[in-house]
PDB file of N, CA and C in Angstrom:
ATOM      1  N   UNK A   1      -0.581  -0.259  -0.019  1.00  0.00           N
ATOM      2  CA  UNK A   1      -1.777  -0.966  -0.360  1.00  0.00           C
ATOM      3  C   UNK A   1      -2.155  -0.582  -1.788  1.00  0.00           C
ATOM      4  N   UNK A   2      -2.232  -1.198  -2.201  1.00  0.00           N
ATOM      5  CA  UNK A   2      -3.010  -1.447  -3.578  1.00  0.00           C
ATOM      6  C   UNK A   2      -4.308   0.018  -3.985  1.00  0.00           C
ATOM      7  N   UNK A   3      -4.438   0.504  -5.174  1.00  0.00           N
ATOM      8  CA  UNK A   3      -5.348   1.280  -4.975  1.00  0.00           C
ATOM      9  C   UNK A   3      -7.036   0.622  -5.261  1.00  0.00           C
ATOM     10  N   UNK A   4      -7.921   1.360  -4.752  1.00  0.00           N
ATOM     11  CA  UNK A   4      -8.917   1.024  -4.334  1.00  0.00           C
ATOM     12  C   UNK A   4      -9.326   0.385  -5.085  1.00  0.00           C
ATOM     13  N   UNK A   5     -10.390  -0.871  -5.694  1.00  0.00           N
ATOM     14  CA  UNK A   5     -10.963  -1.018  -7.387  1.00  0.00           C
ATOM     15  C   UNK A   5     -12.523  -0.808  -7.172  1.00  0.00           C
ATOM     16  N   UNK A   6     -12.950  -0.322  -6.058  1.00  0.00           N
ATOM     17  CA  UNK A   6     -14.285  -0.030  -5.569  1.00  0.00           C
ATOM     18  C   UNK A   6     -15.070   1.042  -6.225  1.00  0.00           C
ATOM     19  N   UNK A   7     -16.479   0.538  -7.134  1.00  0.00           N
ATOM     20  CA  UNK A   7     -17.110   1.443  -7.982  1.00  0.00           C
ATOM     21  C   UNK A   7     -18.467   1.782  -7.547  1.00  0.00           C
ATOM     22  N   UNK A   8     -18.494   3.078  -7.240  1.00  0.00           N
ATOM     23  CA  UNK A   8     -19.892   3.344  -6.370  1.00  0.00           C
ATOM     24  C   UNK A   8     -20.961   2.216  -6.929  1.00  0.00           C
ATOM     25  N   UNK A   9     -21.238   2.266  -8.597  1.00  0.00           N
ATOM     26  CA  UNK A   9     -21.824   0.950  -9.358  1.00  0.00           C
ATOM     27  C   UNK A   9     -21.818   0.160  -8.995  1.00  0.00           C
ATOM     28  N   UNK A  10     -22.954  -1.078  -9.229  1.00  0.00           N
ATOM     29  CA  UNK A  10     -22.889  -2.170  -8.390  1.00  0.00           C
ATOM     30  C   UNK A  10     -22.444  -3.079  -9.794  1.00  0.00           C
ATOM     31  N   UNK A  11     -21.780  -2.977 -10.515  1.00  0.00           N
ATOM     32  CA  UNK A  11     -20.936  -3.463 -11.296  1.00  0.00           C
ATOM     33  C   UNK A  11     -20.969  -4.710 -11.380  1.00  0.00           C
ATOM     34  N   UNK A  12     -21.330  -5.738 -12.162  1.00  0.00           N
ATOM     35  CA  UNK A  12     -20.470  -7.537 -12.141  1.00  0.00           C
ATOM     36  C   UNK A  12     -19.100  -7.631 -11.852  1.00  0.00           C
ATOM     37  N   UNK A  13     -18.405  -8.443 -11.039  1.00  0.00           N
ATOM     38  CA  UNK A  13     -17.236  -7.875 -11.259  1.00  0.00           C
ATOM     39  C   UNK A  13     -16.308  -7.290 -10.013  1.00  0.00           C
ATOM     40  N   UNK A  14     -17.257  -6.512  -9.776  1.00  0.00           N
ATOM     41  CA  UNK A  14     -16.376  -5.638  -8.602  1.00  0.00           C
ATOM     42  C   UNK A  14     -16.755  -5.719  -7.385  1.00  0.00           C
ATOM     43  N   UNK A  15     -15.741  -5.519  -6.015  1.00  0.00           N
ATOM     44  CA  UNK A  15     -16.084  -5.863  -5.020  1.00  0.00           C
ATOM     45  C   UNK A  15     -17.127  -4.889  -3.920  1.00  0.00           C
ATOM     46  N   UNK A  16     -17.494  -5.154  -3.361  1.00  0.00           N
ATOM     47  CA  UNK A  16     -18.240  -4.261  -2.792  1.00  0.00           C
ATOM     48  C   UNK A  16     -17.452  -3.522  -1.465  1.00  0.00           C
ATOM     49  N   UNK A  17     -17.431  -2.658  -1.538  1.00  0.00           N
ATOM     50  CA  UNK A  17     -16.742  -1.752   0.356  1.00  0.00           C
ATOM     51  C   UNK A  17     -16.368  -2.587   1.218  1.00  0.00           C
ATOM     52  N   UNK A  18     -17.158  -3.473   1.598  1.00  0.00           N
ATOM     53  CA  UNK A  18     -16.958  -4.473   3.014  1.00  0.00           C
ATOM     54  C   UNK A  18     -16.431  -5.614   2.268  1.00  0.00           C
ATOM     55  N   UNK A  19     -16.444  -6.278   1.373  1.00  0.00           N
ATOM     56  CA  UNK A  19     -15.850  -7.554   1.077  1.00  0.00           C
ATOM     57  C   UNK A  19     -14.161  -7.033   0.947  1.00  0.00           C
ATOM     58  N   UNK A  20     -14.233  -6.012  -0.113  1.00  0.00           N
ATOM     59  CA  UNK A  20     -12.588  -4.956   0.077  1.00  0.00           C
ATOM     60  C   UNK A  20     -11.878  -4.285   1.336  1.00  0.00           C
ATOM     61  N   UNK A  21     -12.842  -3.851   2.590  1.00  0.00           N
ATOM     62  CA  UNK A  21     -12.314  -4.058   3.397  1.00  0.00           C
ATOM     63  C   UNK A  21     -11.735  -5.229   4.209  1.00  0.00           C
ATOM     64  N   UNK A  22     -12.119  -6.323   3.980  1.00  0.00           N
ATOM     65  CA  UNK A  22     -12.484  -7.281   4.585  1.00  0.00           C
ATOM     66  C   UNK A  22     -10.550  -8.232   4.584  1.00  0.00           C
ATOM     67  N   UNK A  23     -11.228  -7.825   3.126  1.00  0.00           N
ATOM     68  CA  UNK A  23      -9.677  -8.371   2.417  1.00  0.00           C
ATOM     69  C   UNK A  23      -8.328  -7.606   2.566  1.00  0.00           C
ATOM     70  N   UNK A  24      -8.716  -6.458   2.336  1.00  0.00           N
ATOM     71  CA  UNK A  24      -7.739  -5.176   2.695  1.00  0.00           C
ATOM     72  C   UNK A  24      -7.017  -6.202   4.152  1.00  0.00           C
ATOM     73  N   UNK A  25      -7.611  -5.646   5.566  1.00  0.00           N
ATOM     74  CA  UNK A  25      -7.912  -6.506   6.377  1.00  0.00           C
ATOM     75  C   UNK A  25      -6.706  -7.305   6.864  1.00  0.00           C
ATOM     76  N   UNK A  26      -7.285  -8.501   6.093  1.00  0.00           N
ATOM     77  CA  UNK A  26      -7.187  -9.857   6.044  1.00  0.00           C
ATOM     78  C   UNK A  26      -5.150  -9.793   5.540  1.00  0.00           C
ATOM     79  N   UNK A  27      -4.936  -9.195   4.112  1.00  0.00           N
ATOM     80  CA  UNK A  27      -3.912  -9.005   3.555  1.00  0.00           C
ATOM     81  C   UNK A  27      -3.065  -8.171   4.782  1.00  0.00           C
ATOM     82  N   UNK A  28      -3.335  -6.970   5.424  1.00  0.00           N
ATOM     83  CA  UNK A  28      -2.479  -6.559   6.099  1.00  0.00           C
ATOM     84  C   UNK A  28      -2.144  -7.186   7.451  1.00  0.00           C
ATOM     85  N   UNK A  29      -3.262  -8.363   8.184  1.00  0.00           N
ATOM     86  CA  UNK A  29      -3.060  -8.916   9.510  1.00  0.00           C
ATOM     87  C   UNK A  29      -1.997  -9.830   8.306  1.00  0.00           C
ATOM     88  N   UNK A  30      -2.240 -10.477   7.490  1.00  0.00           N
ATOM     89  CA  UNK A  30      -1.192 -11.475   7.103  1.00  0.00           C
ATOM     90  C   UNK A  30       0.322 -10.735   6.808  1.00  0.00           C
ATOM     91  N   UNK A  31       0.438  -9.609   6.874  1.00  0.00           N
ATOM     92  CA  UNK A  31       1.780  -9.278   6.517  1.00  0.00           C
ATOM     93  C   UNK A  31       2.263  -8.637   7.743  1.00  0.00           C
ATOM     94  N   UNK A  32       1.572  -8.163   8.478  1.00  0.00           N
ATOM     95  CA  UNK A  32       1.825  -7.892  10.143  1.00  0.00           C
ATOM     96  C   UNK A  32       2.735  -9.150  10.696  1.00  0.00           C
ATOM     97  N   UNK A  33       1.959 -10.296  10.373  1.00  0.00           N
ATOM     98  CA  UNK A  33       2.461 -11.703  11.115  1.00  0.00           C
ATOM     99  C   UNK A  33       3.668 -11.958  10.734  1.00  0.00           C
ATOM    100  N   UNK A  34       4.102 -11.889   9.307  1.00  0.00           N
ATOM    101  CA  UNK A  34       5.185 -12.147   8.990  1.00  0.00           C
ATOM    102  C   UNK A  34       6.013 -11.268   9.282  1.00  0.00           C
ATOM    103  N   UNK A  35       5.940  -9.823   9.890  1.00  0.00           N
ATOM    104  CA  UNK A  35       6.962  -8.780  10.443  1.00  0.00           C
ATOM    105  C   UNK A  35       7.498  -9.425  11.576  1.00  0.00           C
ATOM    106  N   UNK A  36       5.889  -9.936  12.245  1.00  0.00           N
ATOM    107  CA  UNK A  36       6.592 -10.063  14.395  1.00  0.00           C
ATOM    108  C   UNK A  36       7.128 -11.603  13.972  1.00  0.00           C
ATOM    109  N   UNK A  37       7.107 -12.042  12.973  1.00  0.00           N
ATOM    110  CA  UNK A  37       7.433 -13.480  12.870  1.00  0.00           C
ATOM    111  C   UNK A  37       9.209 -13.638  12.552  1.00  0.00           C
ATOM    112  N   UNK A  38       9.481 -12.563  11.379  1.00  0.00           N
ATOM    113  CA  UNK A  38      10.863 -12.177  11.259  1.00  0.00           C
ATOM    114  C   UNK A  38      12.137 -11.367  12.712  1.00  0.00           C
ATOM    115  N   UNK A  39      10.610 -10.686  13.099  1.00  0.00           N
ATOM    116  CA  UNK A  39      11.551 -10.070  14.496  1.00  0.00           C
ATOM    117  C   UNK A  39      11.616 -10.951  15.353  1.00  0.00           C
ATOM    118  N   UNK A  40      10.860 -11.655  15.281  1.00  0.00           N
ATOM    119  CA  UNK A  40      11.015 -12.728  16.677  1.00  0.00           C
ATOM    120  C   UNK A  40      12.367 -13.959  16.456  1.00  0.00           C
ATOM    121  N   UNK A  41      12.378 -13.903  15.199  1.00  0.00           N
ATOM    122  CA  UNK A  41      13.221 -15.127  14.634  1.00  0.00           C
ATOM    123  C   UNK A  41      14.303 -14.494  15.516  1.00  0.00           C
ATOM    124  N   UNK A  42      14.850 -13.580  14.899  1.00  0.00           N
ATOM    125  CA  UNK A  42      15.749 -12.460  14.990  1.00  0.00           C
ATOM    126  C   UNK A  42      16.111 -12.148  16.913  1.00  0.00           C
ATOM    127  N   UNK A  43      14.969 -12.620  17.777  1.00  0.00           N
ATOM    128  CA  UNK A  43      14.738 -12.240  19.098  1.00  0.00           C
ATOM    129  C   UNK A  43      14.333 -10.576  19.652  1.00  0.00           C
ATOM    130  N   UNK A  44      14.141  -9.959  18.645  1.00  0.00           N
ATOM    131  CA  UNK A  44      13.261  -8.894  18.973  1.00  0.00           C
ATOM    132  C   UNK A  44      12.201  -8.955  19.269  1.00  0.00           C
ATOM    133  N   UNK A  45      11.430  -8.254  20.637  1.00  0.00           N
ATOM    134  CA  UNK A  45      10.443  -8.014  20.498  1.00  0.00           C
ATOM    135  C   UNK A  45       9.441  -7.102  19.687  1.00  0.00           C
ATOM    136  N   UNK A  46       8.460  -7.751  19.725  1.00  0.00           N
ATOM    137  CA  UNK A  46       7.453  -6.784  18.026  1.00  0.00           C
ATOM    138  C   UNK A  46       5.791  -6.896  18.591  1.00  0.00           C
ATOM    139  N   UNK A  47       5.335  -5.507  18.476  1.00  0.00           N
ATOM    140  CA  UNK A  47       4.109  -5.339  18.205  1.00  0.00           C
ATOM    141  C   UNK A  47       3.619  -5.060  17.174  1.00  0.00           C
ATOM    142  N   UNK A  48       2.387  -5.224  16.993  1.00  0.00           N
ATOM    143  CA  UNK A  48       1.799  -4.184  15.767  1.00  0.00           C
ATOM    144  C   UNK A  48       0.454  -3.893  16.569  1.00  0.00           C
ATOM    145  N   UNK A  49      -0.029  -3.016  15.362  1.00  0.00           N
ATOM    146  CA  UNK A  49      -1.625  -2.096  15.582  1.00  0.00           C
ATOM    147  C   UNK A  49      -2.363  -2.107  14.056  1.00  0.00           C
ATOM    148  N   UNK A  50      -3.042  -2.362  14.214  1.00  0.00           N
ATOM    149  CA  UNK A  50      -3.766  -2.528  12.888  1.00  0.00           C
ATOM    150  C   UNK A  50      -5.184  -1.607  13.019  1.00  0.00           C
ATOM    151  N   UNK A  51      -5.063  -0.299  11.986  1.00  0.00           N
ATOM    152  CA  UNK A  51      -6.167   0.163  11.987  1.00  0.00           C
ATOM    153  C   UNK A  51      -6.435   0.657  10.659  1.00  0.00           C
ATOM    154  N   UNK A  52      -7.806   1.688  10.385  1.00  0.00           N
ATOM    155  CA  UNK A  52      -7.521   2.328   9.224  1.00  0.00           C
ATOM    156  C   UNK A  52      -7.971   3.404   9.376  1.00  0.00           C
ATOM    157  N   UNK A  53      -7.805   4.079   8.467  1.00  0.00           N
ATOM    158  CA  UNK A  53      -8.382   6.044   8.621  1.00  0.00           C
ATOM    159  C   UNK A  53      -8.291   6.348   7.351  1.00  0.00           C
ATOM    160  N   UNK A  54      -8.947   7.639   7.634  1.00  0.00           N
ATOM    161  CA  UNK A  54      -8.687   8.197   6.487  1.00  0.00           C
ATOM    162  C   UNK A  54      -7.467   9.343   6.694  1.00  0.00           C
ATOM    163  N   UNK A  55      -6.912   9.284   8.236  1.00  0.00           N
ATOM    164  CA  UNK A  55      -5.581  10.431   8.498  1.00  0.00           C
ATOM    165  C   UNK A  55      -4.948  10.134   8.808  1.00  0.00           C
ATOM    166  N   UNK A  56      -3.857   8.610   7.973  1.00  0.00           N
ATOM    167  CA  UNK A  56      -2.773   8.105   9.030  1.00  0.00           C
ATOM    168  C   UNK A  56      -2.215   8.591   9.784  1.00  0.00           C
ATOM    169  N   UNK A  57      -1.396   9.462   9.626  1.00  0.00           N
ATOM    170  CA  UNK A  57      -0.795  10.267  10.204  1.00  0.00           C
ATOM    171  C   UNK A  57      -1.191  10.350  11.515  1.00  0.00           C
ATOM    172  N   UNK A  58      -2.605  10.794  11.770  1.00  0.00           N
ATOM    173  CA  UNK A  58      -3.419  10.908  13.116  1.00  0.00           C
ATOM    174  C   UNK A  58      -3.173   9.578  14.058  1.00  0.00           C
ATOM    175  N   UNK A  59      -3.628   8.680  13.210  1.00  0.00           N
ATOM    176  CA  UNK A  59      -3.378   6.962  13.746  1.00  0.00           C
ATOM    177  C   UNK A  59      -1.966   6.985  13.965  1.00  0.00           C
ATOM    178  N   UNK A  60      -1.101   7.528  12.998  1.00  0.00           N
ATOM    179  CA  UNK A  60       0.590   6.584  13.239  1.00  0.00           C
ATOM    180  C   UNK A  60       0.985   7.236  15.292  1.00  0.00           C
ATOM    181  N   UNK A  61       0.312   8.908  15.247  1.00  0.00           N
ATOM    182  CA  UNK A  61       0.806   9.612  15.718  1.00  0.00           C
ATOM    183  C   UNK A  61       0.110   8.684  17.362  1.00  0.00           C
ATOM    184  N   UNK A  62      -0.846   8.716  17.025  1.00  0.00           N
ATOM    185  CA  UNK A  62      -1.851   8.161  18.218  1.00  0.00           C
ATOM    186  C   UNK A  62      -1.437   6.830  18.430  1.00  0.00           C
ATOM    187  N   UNK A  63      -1.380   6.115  18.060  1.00  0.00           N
ATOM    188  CA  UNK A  63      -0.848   4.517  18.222  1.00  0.00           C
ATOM    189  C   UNK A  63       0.464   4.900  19.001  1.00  0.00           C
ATOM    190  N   UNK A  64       1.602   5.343  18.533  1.00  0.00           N
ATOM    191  CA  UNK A  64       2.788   5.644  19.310  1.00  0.00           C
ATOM    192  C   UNK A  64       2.654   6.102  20.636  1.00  0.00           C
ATOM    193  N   UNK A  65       1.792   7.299  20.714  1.00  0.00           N
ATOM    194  CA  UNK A  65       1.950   8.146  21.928  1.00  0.00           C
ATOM    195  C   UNK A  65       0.684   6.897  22.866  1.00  0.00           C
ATOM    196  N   UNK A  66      -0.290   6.299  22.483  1.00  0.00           N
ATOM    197  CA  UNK A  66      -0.918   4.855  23.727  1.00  0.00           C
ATOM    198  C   UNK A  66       0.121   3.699  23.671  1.00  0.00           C
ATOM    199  N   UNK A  67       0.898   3.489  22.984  1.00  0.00           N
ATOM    200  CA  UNK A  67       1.893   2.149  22.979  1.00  0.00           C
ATOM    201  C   UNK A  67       3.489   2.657  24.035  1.00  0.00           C
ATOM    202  N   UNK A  68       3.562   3.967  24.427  1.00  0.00           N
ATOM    203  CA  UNK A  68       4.572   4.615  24.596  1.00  0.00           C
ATOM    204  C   UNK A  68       5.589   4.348  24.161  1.00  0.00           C
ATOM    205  N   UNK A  69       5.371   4.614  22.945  1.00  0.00           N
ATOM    206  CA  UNK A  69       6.793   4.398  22.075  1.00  0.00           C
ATOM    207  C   UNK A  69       8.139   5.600  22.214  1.00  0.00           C
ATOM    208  N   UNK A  70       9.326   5.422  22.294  1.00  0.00           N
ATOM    209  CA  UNK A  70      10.336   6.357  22.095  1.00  0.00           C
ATOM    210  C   UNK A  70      10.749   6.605  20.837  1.00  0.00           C
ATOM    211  N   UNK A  71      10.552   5.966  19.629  1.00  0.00           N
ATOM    212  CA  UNK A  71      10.692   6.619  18.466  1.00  0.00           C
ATOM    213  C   UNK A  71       9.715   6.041  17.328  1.00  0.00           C
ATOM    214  N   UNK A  72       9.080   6.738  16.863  1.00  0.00           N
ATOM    215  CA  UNK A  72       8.784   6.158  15.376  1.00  0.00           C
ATOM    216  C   UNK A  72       9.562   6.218  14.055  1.00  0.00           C
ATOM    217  N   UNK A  73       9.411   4.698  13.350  1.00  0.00           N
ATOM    218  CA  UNK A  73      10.529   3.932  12.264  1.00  0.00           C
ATOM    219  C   UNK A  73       9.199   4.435  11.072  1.00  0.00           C
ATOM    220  N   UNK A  74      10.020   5.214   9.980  1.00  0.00           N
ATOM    221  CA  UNK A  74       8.686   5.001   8.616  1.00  0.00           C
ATOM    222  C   UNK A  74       9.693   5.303   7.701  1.00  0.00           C
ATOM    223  N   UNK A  75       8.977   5.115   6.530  1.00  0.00           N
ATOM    224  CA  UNK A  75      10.051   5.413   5.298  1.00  0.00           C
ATOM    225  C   UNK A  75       9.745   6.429   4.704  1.00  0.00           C
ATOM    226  N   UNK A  76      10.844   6.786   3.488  1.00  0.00           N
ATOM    227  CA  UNK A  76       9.785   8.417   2.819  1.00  0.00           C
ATOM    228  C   UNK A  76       9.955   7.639   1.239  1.00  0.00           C
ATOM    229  N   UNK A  77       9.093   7.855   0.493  1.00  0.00           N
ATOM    230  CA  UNK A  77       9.082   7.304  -0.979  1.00  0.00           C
ATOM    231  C   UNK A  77      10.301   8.788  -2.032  1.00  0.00           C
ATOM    232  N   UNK A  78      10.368   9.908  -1.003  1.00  0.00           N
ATOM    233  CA  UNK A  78      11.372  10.602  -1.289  1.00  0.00           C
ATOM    234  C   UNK A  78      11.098  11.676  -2.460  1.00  0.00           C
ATOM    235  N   UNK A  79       9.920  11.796  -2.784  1.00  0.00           N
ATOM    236  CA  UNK A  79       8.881  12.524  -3.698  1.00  0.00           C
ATOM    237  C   UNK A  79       9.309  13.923  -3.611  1.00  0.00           C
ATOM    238  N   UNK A  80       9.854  15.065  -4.307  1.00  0.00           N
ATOM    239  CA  UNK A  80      10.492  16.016  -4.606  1.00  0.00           C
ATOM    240  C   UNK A  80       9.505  16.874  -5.221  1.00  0.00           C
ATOM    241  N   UNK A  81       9.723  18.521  -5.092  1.00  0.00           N
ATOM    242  CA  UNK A  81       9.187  19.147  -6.257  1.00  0.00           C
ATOM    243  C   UNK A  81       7.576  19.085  -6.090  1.00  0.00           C
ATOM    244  N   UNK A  82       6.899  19.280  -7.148  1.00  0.00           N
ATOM    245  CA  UNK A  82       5.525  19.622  -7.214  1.00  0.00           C
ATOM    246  C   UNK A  82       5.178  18.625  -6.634  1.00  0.00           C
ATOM    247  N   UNK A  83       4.996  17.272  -6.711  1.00  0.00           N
ATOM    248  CA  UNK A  83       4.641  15.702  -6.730  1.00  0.00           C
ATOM    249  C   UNK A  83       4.805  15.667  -5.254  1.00  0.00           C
ATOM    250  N   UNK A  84       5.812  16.155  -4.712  1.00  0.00           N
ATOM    251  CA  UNK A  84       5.942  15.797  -2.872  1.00  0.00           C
ATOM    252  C   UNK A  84       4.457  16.692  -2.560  1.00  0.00           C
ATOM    253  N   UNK A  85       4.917  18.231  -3.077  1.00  0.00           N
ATOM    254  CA  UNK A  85       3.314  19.101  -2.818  1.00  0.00           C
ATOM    255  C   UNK A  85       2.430  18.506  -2.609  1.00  0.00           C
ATOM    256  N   UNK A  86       1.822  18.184  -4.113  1.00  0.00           N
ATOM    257  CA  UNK A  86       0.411  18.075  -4.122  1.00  0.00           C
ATOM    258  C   UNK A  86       0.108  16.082  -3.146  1.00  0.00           C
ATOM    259  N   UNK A  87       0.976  15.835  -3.531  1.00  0.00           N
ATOM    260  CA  UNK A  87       0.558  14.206  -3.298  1.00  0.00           C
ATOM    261  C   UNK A  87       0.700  14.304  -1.533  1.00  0.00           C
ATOM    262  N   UNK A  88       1.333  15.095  -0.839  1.00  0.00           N
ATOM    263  CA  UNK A  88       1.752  15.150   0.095  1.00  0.00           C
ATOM    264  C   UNK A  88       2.704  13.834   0.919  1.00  0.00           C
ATOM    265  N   UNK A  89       2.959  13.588   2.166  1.00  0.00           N
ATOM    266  CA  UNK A  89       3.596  12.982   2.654  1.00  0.00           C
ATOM    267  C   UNK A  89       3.356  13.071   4.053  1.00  0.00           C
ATOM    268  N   UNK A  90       3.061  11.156   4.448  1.00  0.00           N
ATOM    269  CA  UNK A  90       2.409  10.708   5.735  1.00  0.00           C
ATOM    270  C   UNK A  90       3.608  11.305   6.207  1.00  0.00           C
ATOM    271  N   UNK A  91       4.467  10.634   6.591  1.00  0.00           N
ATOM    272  CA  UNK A  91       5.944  11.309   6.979  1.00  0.00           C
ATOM    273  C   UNK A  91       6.087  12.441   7.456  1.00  0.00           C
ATOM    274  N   UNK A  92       5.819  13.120   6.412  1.00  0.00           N
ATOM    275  CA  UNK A  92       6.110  14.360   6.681  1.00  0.00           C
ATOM    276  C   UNK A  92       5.262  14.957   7.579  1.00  0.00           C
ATOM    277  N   UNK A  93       4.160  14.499   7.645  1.00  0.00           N
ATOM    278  CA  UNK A  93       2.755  14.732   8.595  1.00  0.00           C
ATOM    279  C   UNK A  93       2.978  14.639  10.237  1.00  0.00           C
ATOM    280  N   UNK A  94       3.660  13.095   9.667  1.00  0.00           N
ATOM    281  CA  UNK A  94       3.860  12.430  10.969  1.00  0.00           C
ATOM    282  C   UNK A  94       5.155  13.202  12.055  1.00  0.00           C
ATOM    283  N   UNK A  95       6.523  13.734  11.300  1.00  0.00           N
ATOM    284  CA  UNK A  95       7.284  14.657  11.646  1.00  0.00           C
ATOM    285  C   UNK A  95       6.573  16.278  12.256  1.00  0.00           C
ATOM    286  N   UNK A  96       5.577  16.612  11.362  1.00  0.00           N
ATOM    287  CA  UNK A  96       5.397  17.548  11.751  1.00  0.00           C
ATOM    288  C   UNK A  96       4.291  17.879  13.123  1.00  0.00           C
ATOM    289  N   UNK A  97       3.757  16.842  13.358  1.00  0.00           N
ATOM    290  CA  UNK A  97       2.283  16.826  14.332  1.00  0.00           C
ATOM    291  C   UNK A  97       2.922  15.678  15.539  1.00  0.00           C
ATOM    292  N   UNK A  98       4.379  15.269  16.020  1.00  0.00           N
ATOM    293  CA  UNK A  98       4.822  14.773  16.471  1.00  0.00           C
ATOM    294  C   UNK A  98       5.883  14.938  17.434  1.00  0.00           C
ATOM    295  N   UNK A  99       5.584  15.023  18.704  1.00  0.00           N
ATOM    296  CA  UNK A  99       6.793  14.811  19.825  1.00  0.00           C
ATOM    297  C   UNK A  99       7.795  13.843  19.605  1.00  0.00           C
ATOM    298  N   UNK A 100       7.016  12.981  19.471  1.00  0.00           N
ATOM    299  CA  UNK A 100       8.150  11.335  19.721  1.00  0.00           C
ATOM    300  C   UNK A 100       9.009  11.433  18.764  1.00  0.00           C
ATOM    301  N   UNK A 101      10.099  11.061  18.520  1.00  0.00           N
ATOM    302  CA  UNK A 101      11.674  11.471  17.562  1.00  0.00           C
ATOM    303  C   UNK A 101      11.071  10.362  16.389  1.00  0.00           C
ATOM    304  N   UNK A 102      11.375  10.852  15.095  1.00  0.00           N
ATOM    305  CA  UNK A 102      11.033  10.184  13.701  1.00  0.00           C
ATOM    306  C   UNK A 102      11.716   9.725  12.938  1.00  0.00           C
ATOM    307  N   UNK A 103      12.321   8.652  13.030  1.00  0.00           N
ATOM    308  CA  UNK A 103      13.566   8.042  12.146  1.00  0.00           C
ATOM    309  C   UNK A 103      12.890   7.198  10.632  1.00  0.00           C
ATOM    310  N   UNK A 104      13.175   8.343   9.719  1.00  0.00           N
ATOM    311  CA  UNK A 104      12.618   7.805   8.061  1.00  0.00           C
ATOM    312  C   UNK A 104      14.251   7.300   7.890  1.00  0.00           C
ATOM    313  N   UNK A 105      13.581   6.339   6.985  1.00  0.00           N
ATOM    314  CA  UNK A 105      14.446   5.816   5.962  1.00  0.00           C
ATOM    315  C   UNK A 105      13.610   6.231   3.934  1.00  0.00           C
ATOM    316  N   UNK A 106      15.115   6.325   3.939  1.00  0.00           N
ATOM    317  CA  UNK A 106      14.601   6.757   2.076  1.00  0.00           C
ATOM    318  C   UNK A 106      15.612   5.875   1.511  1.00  0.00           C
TER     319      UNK A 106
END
């Protein structure tokens, strides 16, 4: 997702929290559709979950273990060195606070 352009300021210009969520939203149910739309072509079955947090990780982990999933699919952006540190990694979150088996792609 895009980073935030939300300015505590009530700015000309800029969107307010809820119109940016709204859209946020809006942009990710539309790209959800086109996932179960490609898997389905394909004859896979496909869910999604659409939420937000501020601890994905918490959500990726929680969504799996109520959907009873047997593995979770995520990618790693593959961030090395200081930059993996400080910036951290859902992934890696998600591996570490996780039963269910974790298949990244990099």
């Amino acid at each position: 997702m895009d980073e935030y352009p939300f300015l505590q300021s009530s700015d000309a210009g800029h969107q307010t929290r809820k119109t940016f969520e709204e859209h946020a939203a809006a942009d990710a149910r539309a790209r959800l559709n086109q996932i179960v739309a490609a898997a389905e072509a394909e004859g896979v079955a496909c869910g999604t979950d659409l939420t937000t947090s501020t601890t994905p990780y918490r959500d990726i982990v929680a969504a799996a273990t109520r959907h009873g999933c047997d593995v979770i699919f995520m990618a790693s952006h593959g961030r090395r060195g200081l930059a993996g540190l400080l910036v951290g990694s859902e992934t890696q979150k998600v591996l570490t606070h996780c039963t269910i088996p974790v298949l990244v792609y990099r």
